[in-house]
Protein backbone atom coordinates (compact mmCIF):
# COMPACT_ATOMS: atom_id res chain seq x y z
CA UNK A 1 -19.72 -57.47 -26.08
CA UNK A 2 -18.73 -57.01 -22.63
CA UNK A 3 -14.98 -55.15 -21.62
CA UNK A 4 -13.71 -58.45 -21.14
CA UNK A 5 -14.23 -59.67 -24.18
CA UNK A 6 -11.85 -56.24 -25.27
CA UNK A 7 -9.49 -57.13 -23.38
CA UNK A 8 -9.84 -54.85 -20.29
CA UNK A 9 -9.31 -56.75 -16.83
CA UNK A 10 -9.00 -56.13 -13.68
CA UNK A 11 -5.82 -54.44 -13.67
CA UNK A 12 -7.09 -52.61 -16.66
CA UNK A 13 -9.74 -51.38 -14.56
CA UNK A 14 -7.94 -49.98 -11.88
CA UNK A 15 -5.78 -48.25 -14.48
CA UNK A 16 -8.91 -46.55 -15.89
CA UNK A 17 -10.54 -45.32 -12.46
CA UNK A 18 -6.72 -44.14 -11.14
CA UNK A 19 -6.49 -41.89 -14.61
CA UNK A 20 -10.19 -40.64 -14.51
CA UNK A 21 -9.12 -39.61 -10.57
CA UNK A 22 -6.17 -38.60 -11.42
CA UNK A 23 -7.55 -35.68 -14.08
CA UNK A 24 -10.02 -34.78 -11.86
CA UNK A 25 -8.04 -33.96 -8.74
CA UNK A 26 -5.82 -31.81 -11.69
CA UNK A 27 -9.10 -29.72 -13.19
CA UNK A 28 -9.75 -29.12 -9.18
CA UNK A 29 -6.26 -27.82 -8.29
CA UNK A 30 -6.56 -25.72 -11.45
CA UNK A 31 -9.89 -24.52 -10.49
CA UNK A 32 -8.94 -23.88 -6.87
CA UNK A 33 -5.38 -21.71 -7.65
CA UNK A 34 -7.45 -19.90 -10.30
CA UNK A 35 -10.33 -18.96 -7.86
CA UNK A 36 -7.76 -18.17 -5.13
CA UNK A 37 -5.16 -15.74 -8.34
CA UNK A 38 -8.51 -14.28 -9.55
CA UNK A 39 -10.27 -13.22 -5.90
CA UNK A 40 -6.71 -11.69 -4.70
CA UNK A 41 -6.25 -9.64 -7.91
CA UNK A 42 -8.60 -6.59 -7.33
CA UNK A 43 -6.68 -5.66 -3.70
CA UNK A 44 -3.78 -4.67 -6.45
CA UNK A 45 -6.15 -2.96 -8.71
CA UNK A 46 -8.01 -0.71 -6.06
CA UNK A 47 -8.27 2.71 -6.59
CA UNK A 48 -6.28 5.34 -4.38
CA UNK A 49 -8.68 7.79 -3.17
CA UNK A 50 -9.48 11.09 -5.24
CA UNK A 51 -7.58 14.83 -3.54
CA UNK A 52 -10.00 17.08 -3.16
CA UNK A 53 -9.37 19.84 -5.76
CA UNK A 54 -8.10 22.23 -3.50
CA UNK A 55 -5.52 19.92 -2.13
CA UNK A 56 -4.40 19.05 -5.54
CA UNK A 57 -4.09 22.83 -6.18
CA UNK A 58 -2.26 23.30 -3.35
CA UNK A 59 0.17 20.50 -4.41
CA UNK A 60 0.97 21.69 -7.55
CA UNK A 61 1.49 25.47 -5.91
CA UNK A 62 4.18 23.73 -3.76
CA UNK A 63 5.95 21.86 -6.17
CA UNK A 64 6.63 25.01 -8.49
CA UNK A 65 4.21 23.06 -11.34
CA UNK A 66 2.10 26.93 -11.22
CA UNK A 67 2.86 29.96 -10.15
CA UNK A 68 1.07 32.64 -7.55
CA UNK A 69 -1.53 34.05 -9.79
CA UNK A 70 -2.01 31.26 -11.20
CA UNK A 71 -3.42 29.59 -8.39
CA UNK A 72 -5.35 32.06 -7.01
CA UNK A 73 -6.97 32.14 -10.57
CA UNK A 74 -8.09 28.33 -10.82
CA UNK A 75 -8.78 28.50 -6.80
CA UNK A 76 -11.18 31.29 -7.48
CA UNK A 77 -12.76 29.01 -10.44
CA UNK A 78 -12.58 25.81 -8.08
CA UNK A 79 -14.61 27.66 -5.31
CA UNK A 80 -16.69 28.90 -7.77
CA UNK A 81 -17.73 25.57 -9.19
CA UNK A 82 -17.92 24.20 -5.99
CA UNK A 83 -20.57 26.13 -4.71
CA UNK A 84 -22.98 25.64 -7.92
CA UNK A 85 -23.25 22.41 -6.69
């Protein structure tokens, strides 16, 4: 039995290759904004970069979040631990 014989022509044809096209120019599209959302996503996700200790110290000193002995305390322990390593 050939297409034909099912009733599928020449127009029919055309109609058949134009929808076949016409899904596979949509998957691409889809595939090409996805790649593109996907590879532009990690520049919002990057990390900020790590204070130092110190600095962070120092910050929290400065906005009233510890007092004077306090820092010099955990400043003393910071300096400590730093040099063990």
């Amino acid at each position: 039995m050939t297409l034909a014989a099912v009733g599928v022509t020449g127009m029919g044809w055309v109609l058949m290759i134009s929808s076949m096209l016409l899904w596979a120019a949509l998957l691409v599209a889809i595939s090409i904004t996805a790649y593109r959302w996907l590879k532009q996503r990690p520049v919002a996700q990057q990390r900020v970069p790590a204070l130092p200790p110190l600095e962070i110290l120092r910050q929290r000193l400065e906005r009233g979040e510890i007092d004077a002995p306090t820092y010099v305390r955990m400043r003393a322990e910071l300096e400590d631990e730093l040099r063990r390593h």
